[in-house]
N, C-alpha and C. Protein backbone atom coordinates (compact mmCIF):
# COMPACT_ATOMS: atom_id res chain seq x y z
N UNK A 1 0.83 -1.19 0.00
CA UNK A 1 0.00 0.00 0.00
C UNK A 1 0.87 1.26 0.00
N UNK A 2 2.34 1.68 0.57
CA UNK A 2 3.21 2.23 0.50
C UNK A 2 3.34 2.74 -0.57
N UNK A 3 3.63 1.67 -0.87
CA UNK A 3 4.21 1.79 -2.95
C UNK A 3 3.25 2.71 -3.55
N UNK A 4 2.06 2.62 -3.52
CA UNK A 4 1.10 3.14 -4.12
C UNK A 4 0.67 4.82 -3.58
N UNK A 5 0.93 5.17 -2.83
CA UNK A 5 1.20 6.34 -2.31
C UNK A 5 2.28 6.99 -2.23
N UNK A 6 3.65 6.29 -2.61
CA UNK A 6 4.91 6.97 -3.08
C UNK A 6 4.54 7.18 -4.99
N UNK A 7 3.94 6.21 -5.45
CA UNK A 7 3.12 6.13 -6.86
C UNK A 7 2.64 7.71 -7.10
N UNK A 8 1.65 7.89 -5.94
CA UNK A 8 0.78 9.11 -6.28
C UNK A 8 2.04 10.45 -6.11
N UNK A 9 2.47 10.18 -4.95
CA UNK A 9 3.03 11.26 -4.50
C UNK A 9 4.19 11.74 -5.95
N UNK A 10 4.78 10.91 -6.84
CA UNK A 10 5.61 10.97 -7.54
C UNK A 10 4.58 11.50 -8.84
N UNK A 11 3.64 11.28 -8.76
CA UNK A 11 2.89 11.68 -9.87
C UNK A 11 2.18 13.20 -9.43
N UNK A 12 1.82 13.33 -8.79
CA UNK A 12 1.85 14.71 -8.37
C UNK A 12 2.90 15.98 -8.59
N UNK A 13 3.88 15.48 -8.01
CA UNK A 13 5.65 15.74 -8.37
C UNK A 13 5.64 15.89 -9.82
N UNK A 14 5.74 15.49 -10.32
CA UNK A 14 5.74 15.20 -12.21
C UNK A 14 4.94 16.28 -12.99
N UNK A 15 3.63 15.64 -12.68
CA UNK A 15 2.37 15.98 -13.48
C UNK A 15 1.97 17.35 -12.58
N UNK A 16 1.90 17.58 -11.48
CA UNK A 16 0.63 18.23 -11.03
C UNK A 16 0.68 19.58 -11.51
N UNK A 17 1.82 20.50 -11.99
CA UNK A 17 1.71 21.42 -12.87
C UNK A 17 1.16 21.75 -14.34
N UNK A 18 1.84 20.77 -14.97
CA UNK A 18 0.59 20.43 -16.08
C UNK A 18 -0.87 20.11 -16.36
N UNK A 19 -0.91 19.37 -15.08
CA UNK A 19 -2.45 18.87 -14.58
C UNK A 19 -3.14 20.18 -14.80
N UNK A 20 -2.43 20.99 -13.44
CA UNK A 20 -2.91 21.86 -13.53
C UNK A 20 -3.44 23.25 -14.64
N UNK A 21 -2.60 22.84 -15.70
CA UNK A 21 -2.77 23.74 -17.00
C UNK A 21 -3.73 23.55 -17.41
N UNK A 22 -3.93 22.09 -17.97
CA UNK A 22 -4.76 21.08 -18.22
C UNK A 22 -6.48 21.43 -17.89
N UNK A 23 -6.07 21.45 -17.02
CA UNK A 23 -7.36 21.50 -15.85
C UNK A 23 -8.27 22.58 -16.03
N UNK A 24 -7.68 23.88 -16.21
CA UNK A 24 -7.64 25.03 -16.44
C UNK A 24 -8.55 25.18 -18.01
N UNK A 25 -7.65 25.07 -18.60
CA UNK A 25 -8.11 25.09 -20.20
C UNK A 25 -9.06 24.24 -20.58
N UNK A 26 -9.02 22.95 -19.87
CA UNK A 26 -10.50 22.28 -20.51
C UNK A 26 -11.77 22.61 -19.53
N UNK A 27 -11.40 24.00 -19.14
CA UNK A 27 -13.13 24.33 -18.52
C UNK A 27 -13.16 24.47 -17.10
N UNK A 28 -12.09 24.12 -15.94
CA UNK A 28 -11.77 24.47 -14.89
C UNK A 28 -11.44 25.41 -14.63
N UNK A 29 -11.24 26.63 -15.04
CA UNK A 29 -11.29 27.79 -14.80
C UNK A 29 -10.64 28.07 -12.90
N UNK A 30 -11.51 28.58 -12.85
CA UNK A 30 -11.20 29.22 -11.13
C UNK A 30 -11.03 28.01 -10.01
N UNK A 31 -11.68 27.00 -10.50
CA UNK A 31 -11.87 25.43 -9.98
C UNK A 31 -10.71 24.90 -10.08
N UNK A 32 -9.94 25.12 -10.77
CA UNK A 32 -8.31 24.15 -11.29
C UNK A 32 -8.13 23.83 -10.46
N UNK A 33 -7.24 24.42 -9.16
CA UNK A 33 -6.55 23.99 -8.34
C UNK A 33 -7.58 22.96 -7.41
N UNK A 34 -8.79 23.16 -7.06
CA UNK A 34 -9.50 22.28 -6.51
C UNK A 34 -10.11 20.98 -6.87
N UNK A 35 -10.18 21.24 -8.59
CA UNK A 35 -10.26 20.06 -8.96
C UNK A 35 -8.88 19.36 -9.10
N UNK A 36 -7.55 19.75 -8.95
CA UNK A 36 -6.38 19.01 -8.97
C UNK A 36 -6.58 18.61 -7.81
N UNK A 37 -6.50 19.02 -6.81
CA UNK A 37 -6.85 18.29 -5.07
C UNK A 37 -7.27 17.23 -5.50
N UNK A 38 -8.67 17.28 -5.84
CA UNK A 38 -9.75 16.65 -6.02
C UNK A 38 -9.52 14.90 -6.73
N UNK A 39 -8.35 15.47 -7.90
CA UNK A 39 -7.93 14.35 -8.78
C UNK A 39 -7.15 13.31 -7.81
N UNK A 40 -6.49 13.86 -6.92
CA UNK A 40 -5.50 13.66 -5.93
C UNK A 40 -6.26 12.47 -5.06
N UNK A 41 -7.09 13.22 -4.41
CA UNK A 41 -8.05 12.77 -3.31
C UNK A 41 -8.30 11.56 -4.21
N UNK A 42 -9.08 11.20 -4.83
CA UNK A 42 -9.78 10.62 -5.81
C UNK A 42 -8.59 8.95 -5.82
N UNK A 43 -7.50 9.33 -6.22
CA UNK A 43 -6.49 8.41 -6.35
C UNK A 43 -5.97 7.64 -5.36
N UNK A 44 -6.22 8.61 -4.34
CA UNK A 44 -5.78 8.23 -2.73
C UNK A 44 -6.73 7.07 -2.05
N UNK A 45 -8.17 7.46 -2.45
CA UNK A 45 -9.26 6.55 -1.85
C UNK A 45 -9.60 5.09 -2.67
N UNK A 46 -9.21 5.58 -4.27
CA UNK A 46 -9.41 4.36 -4.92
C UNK A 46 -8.23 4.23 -6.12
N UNK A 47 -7.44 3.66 -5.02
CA UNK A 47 -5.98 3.55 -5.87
C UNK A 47 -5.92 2.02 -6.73
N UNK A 48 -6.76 1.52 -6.59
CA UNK A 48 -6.86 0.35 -7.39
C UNK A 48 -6.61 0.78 -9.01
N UNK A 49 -7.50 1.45 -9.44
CA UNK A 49 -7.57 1.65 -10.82
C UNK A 49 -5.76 2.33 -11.22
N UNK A 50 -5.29 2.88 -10.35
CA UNK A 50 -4.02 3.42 -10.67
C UNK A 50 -2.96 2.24 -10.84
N UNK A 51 -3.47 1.16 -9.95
CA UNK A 51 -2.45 -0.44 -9.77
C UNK A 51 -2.55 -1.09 -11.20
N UNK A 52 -4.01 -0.82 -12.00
CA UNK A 52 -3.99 -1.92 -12.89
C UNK A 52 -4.15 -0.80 -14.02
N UNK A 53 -3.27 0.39 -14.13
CA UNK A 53 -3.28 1.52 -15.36
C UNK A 53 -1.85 1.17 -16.17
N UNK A 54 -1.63 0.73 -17.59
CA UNK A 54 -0.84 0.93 -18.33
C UNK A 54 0.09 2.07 -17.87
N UNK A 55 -0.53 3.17 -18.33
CA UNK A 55 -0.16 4.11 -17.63
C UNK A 55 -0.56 4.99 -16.84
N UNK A 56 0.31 5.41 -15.36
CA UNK A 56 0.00 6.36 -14.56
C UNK A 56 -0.79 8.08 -15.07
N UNK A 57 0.28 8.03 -15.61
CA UNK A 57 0.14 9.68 -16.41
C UNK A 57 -1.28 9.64 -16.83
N UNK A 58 -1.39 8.21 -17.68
CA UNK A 58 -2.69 9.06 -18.31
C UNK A 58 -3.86 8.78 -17.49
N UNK A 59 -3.78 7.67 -16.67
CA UNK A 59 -4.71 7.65 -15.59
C UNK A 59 -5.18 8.77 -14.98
N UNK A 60 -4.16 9.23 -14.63
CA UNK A 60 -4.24 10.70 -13.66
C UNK A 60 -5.21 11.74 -14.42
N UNK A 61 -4.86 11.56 -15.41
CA UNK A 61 -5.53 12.55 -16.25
C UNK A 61 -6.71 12.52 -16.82
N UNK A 62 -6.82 11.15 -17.08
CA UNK A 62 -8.13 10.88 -17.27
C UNK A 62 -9.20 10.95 -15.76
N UNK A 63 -8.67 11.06 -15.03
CA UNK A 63 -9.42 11.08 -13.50
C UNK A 63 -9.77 12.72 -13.30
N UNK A 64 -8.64 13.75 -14.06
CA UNK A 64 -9.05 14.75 -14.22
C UNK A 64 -9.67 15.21 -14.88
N UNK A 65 -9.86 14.86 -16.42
CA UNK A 65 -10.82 15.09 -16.84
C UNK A 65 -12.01 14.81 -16.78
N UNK A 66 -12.41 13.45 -16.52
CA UNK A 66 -13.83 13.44 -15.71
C UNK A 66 -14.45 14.41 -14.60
N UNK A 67 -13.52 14.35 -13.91
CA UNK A 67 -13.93 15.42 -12.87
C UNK A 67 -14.40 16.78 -13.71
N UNK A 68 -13.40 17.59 -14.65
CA UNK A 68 -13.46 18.91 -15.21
C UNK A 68 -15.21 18.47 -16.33
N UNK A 69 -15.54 17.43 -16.81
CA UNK A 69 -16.08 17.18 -17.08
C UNK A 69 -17.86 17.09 -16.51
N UNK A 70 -17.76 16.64 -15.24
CA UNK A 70 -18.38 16.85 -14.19
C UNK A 70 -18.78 18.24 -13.87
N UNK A 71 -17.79 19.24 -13.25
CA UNK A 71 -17.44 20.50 -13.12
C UNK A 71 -18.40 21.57 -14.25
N UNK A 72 -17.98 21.17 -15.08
CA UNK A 72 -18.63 21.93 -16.53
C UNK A 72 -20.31 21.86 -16.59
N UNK A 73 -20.05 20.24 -16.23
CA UNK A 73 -21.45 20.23 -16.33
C UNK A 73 -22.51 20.91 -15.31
N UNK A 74 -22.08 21.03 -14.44
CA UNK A 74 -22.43 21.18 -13.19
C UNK A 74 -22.65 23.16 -13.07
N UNK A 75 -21.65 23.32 -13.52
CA UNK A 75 -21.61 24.98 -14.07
C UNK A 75 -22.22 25.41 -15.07
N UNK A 76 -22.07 24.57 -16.44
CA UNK A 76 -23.03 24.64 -17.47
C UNK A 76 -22.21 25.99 -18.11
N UNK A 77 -20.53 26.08 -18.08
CA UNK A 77 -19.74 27.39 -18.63
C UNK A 77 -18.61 26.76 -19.17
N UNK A 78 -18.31 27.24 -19.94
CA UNK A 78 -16.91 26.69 -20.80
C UNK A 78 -15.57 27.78 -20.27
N UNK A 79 -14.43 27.36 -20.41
CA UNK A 79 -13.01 29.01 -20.07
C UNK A 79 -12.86 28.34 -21.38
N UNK A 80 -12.27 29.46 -22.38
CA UNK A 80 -11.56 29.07 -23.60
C UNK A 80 -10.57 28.94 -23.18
N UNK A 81 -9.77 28.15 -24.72
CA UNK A 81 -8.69 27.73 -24.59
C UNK A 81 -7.67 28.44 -23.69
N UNK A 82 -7.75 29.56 -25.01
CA UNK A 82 -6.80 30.96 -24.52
C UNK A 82 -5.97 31.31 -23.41
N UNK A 83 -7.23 31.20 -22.35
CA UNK A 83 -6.68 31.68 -21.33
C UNK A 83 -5.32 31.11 -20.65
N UNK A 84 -5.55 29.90 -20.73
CA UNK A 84 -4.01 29.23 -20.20
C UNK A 84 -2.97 29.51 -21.04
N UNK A 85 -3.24 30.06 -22.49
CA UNK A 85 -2.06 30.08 -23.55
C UNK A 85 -1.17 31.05 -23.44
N UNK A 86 -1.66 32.25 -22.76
CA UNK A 86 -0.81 33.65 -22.82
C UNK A 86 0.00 33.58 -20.88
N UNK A 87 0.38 32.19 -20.23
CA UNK A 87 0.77 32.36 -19.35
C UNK A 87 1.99 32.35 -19.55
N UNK A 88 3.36 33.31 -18.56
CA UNK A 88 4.89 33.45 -18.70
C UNK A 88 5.15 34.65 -19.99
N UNK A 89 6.10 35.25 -20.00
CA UNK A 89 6.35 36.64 -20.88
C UNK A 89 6.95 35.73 -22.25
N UNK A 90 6.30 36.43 -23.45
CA UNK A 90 6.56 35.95 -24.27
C UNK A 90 8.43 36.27 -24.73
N UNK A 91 9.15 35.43 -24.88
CA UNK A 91 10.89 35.98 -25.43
C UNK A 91 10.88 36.46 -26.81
N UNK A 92 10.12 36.02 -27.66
CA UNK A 92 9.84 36.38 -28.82
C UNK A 92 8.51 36.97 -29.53
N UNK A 93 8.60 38.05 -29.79
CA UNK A 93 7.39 38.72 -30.59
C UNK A 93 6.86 38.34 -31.85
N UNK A 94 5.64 36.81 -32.14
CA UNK A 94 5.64 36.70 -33.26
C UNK A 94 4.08 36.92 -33.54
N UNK A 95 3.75 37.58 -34.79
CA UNK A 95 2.80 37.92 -34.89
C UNK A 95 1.88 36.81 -35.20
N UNK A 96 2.16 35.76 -35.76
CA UNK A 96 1.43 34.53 -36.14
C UNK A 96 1.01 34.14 -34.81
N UNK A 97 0.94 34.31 -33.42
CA UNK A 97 0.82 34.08 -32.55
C UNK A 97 -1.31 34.27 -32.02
N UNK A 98 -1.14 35.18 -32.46
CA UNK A 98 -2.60 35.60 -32.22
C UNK A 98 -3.47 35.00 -33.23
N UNK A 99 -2.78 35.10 -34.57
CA UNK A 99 -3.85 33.92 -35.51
C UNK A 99 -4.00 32.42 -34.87
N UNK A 100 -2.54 31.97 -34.65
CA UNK A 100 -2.48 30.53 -34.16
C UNK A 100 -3.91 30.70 -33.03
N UNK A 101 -3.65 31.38 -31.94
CA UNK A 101 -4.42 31.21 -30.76
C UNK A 101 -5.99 31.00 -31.15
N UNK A 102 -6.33 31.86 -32.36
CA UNK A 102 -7.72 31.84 -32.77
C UNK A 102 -7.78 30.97 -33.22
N UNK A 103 -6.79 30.53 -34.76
CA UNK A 103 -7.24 29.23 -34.89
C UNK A 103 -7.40 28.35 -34.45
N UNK A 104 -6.87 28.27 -33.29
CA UNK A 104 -6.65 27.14 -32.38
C UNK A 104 -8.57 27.23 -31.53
N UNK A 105 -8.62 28.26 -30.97
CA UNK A 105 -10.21 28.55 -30.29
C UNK A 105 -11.52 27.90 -31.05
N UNK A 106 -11.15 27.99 -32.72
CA UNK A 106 -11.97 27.50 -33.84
C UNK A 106 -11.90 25.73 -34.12
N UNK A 107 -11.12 25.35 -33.60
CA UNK A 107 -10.75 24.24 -33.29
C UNK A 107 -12.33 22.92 -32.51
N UNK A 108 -12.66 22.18 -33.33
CA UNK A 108 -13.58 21.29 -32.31
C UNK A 108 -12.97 21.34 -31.08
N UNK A 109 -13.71 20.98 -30.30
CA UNK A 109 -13.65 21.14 -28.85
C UNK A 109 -12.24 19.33 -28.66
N UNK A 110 -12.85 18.48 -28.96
CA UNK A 110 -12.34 17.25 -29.57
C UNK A 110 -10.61 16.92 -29.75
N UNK A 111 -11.02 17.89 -30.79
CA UNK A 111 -9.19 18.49 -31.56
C UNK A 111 -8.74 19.06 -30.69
N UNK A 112 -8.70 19.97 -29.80
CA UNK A 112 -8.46 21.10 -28.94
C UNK A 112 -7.81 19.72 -27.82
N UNK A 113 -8.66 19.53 -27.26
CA UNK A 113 -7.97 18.66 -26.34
C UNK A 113 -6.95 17.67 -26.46
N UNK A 114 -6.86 17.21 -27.69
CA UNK A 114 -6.11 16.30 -27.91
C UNK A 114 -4.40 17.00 -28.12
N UNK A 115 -4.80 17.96 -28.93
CA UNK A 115 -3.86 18.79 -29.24
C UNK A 115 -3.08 19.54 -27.60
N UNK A 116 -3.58 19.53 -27.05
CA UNK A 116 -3.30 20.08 -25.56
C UNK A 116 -2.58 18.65 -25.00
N UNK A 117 -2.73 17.85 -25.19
CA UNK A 117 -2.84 16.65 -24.40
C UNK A 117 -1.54 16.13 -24.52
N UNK A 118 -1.11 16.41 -26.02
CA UNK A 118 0.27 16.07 -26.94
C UNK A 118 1.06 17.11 -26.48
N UNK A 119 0.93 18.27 -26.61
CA UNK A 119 1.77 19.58 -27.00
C UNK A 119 2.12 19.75 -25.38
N UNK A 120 0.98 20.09 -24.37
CA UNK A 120 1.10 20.20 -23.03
C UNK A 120 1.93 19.75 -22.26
N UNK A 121 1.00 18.47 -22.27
CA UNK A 121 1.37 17.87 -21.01
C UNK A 121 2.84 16.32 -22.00
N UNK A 122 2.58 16.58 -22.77
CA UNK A 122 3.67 15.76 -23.76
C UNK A 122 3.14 14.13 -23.43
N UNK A 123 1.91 13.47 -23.81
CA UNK A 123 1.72 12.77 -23.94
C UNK A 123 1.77 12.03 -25.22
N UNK A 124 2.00 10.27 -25.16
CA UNK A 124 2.12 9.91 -26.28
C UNK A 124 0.68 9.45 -26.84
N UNK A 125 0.53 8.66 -28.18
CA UNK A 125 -0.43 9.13 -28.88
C UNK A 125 -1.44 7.66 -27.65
N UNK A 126 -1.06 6.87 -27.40
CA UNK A 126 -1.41 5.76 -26.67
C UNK A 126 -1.99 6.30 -24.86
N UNK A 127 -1.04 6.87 -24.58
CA UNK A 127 -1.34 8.00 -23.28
C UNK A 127 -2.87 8.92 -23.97
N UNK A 128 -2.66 9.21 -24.83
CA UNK A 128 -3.87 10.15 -25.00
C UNK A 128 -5.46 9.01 -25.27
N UNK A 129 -4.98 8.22 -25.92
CA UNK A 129 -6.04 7.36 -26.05
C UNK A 129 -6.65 6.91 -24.89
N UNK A 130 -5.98 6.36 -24.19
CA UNK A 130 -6.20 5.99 -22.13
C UNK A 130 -7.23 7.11 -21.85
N UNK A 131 -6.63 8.07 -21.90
CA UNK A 131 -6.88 9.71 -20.61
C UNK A 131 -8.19 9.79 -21.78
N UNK A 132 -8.46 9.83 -22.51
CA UNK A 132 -10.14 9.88 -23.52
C UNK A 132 -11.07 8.81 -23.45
N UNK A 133 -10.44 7.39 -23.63
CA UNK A 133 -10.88 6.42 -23.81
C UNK A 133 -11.86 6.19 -24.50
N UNK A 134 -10.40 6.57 -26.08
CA UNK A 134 -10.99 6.97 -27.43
C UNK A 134 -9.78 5.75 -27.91
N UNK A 135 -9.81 5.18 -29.31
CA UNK A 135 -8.78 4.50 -30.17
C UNK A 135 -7.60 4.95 -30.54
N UNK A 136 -6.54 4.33 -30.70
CA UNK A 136 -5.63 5.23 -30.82
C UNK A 136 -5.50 6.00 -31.85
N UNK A 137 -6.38 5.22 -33.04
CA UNK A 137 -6.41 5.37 -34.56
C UNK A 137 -7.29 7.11 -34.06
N UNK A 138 -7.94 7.26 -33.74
CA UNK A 138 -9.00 8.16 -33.37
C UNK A 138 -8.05 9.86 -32.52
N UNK A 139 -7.24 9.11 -32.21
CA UNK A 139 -6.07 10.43 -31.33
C UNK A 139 -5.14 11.16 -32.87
N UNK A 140 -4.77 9.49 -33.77
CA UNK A 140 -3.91 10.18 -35.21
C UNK A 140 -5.04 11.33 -35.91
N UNK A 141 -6.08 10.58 -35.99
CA UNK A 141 -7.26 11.63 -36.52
C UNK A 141 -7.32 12.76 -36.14
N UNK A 142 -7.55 12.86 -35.12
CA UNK A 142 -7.58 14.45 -34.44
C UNK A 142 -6.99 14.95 -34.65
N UNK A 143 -5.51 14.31 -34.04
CA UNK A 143 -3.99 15.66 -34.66
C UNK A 143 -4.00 15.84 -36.10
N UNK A 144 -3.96 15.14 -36.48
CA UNK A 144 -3.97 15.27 -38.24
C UNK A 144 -4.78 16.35 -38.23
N UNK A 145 -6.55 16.19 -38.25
CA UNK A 145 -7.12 17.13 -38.51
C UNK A 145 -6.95 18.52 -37.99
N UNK A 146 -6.39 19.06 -36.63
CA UNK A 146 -6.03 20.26 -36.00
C UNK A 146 -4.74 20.76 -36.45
N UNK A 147 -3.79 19.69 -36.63
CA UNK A 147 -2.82 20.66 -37.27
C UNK A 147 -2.73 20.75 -39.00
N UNK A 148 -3.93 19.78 -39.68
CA UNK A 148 -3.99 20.29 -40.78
C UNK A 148 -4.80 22.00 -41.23
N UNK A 149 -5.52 22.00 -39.88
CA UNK A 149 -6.86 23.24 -39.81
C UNK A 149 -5.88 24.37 -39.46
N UNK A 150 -5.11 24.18 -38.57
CA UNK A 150 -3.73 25.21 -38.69
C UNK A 150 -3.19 25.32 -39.18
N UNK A 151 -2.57 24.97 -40.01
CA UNK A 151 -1.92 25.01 -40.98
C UNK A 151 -2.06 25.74 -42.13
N UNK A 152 -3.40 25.50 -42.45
CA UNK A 152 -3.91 25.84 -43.23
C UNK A 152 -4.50 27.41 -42.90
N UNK A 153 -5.51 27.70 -41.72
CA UNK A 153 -5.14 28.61 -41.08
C UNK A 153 -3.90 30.05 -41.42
N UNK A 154 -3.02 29.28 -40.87
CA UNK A 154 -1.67 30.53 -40.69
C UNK A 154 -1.33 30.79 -42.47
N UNK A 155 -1.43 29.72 -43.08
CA UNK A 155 -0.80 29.79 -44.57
C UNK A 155 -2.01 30.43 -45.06
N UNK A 156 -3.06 30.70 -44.89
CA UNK A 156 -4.04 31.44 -45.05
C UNK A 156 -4.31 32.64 -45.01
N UNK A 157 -3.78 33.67 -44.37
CA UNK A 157 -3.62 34.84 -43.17
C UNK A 157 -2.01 35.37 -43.89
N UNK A 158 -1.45 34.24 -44.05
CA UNK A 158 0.07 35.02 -44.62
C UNK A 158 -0.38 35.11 -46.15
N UNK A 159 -0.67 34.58 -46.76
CA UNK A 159 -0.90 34.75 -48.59
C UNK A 159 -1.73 35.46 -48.36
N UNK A 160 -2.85 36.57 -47.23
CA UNK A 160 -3.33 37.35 -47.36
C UNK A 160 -2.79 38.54 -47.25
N UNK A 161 -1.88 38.43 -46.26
CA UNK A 161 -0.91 39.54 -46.20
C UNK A 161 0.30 40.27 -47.23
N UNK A 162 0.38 39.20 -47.60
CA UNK A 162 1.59 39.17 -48.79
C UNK A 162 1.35 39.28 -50.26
């Protein structure tokens, strides 16, 4: 039982900053930090499912997103993406920055997360499948489609400019 609470505690350690991004951007808003507790708590009382998880990481996360899921519903309010995107001073001034962010807002809700999920918290495409408990074939889809919609997007906006 040790083990499994040095488990959490190390995953906390790791993750719980990202969690916390995480948390934030898919609709936790002012709640983040309580629903990270919350994810915490959650793991502590029924650490079973963490014993028999492929992986930790995405366990965790998937425990958070249910919760933020919950949360939302429960509020019946969305936080855009955004808000978590403009955190820390930018070192570089690039103007494609503010298109990206929109395109990114225009983004299925779907795409958006997945894309967060990869880029964020640096999960692999198998980790993301877990934390959704979606196919993995279904995680290639998404990215494909969001960074083809960006892409397309920014190359869009510049041949307008130019």
């Amino acid at each position: 039982m040790r083990h499994i609470f040095k488990q959490i505690e190390l995953l906390y350690q790791t993750e719980g900053a990202s969690l916390l991004r995480y948390i934030r951007r898919s609709g936790g808003g002012g709640a983040a930090e309580d629903l990270l507790q919350e994810t915490f708590v959650q793991l502590i009382e029924k650490p079973e499912g963490l014993r028999g998880a492929r992986s930790p990481k995405a366990w965790v996360y998937g425990v958070a997103r249910h919760l933020v899921l919950g949360f939302i519903q429960k509020e019946s309010r969305e936080l855009p993406l955004e808000a978590g995107l403009s955190e820390g001073p930018a070192v570089v001034r690039d103007e494609r920055i503010p298109l990206l962010k929109a395109a990114i807002r225009k983004l299925p809700r779907p795409q958006q997360e997945v894309l967060e999920l990869r880029l964020d918290a640096e999960m692999s495409y198998q980790e993301i499948a877990e934390t959704l408990g979606v196919p993995v074939g279904t995680v290639r889809s998404r990215l494909h489609h969001a960074v083809r919609s960006l892409r397309s997007a920014l190359e869009g906006k510049e041949k307008g400019h130019g």
